[in-house]
N, C-alpha and C. Protein backbone atom coordinates (compact mmCIF):
# COMPACT_ATOMS: atom_id res chain seq x y z
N UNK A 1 -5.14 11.59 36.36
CA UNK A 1 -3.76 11.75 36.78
C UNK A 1 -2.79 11.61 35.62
N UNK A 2 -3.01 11.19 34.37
CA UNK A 2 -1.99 10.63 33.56
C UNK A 2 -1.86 12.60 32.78
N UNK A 3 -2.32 13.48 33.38
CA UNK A 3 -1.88 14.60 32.68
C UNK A 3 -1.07 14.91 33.63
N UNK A 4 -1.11 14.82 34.69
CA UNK A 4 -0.05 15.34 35.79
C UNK A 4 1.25 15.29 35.42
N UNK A 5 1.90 16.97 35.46
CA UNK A 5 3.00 16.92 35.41
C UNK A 5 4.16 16.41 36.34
N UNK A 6 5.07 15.88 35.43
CA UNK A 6 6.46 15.56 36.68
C UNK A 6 7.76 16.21 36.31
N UNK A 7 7.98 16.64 37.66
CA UNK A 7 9.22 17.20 37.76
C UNK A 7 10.17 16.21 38.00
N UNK A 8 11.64 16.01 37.37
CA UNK A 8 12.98 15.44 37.06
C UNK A 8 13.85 16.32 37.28
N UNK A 9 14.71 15.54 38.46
CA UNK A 9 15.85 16.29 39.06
C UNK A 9 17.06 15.54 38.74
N UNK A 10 17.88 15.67 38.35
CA UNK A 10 18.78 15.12 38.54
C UNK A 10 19.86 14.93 39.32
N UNK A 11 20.67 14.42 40.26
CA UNK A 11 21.54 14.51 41.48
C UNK A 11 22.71 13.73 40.94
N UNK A 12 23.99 14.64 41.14
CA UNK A 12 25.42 13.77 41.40
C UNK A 12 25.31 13.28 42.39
N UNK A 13 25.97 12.29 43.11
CA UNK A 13 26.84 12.04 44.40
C UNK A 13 28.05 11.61 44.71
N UNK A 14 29.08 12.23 45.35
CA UNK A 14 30.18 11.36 45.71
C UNK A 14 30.33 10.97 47.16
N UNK A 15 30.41 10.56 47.36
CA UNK A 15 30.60 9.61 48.82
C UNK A 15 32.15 9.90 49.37
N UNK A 16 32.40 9.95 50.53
CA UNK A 16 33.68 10.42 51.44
C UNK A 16 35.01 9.64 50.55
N UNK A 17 34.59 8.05 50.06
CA UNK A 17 35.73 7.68 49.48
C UNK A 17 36.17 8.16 48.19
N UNK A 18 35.29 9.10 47.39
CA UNK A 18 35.41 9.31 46.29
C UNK A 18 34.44 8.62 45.06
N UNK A 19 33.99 7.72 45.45
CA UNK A 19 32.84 7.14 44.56
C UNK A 19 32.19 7.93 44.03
N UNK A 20 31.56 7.68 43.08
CA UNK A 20 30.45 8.62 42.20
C UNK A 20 29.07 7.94 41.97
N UNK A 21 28.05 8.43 41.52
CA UNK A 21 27.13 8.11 41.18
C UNK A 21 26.21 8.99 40.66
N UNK A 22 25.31 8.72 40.25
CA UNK A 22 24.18 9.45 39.41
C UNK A 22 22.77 9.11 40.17
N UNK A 23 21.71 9.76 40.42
CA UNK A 23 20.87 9.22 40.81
C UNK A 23 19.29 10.75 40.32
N UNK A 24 18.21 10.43 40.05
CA UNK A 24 17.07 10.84 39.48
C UNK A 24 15.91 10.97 40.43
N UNK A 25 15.36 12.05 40.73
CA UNK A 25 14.42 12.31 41.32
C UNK A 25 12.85 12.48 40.38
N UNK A 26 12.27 11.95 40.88
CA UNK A 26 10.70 12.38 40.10
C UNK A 26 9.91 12.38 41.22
N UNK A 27 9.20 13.61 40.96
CA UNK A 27 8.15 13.97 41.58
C UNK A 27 6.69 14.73 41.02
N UNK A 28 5.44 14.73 41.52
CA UNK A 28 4.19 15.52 40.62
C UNK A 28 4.40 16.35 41.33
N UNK A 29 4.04 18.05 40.26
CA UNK A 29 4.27 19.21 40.38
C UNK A 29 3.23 19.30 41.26
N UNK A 30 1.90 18.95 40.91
CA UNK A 30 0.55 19.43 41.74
C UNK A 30 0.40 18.44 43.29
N UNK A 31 1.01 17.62 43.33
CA UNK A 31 0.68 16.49 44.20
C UNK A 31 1.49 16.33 45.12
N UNK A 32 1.27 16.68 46.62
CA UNK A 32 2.30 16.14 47.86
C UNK A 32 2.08 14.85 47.54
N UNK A 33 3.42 13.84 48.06
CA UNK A 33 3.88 12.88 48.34
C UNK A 33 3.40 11.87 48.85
N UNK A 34 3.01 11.08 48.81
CA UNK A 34 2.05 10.09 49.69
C UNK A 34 3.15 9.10 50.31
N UNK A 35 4.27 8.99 49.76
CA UNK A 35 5.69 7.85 50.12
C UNK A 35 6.52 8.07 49.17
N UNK A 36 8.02 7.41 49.56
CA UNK A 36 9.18 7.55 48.81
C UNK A 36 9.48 6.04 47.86
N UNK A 37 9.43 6.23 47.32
CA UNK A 37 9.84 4.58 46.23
C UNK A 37 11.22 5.39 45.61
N UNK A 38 12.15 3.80 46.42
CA UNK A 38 13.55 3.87 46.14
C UNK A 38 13.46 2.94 45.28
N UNK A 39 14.25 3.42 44.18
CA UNK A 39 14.30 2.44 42.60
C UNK A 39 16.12 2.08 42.17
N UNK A 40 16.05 0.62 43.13
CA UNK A 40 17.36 0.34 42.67
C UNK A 40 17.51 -0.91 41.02
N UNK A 41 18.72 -0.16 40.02
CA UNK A 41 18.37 -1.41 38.78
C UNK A 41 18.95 -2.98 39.50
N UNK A 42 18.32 -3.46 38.40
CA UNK A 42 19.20 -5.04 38.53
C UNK A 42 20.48 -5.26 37.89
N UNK A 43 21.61 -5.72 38.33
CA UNK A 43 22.74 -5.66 37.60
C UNK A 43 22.82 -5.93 36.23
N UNK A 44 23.48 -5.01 35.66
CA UNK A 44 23.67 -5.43 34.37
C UNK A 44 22.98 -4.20 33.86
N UNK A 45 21.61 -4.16 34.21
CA UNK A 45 20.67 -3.01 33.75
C UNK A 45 20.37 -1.25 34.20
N UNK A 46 20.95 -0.16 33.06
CA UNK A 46 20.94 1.10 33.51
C UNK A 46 19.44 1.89 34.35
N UNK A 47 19.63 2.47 35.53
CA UNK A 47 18.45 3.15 36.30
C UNK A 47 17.49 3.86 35.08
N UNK A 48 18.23 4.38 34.09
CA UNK A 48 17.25 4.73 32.96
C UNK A 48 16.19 4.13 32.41
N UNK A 49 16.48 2.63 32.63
CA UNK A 49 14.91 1.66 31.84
C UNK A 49 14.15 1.61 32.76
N UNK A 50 13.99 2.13 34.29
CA UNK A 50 13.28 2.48 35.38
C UNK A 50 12.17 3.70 35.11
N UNK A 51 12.37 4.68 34.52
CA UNK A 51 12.47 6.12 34.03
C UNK A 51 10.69 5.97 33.95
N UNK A 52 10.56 4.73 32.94
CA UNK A 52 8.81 4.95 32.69
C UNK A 52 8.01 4.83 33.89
N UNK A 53 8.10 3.61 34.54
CA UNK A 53 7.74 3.39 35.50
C UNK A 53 7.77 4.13 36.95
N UNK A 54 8.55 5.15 36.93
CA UNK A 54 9.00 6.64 37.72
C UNK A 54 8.60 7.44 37.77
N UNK A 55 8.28 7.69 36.41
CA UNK A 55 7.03 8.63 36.16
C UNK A 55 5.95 8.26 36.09
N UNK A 56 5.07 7.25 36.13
CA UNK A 56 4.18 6.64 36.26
C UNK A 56 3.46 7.00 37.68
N UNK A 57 4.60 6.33 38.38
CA UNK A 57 4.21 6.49 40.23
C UNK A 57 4.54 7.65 40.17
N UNK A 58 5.16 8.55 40.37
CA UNK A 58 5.06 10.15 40.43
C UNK A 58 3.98 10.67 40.11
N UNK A 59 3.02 10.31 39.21
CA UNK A 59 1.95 10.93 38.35
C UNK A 59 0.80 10.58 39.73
N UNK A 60 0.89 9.39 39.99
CA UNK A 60 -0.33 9.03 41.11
C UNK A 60 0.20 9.47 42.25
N UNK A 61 1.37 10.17 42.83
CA UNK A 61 1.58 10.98 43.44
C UNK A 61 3.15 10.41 44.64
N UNK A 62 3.47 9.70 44.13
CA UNK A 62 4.58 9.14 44.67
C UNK A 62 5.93 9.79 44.00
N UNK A 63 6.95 9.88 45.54
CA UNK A 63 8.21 10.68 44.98
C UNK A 63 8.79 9.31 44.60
N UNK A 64 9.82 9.57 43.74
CA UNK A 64 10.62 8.30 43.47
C UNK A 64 11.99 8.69 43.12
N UNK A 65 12.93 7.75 43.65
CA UNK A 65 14.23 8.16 43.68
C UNK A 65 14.89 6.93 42.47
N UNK A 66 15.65 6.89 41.37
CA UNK A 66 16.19 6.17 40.83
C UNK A 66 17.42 6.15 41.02
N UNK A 67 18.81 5.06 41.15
CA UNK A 67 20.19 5.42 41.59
C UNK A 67 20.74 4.45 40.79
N UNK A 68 21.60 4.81 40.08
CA UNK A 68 22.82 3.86 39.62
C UNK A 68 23.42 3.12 40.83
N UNK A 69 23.84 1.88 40.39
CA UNK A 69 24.78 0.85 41.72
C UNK A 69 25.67 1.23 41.72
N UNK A 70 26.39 1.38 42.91
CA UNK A 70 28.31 1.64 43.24
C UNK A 70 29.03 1.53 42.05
N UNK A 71 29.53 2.18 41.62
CA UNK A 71 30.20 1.55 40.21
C UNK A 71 29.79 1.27 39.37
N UNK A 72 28.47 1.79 39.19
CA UNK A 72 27.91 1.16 37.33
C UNK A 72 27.53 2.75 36.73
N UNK A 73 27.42 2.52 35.72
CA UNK A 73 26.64 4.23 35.45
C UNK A 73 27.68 5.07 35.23
């Protein structure tokens, strides 16, 4: 599995109040989904240092969603 490709999406969002956010999709090209792993950071820390570990589980076949917090990012 560690050759398995992953696909990276990237997503805006704004929310009805106007908020923004950024948030990252990874998924394996060859591999349906087995579950969704929602990847929220710990304050202070950008969804980007998530990134390895995203692709990691994507590779063994898990979608994974990474999201900046309300206001950070």
């Amino acid at each position: 599995m560690a050759d398995t490709e992953v696909d990276v999406q990237k997503i805006h969002i704004r929310s009805a109040d106007g908020a923004e956010s950024d948030a990252t999709v990874f998924t394996a090209e060859e591999l349906p989904p087995k579950a969704l792993v929602i990847s929220t950071p710990a304050i202070g820390v950008p969804a980007s240092y998530y990134e390895p570990l995203a692709r990691e589980l994507a590779r063994h076949g898990f979608c994974v969603v990474t999201a900046e917090l309300r206001g950070i990012g």
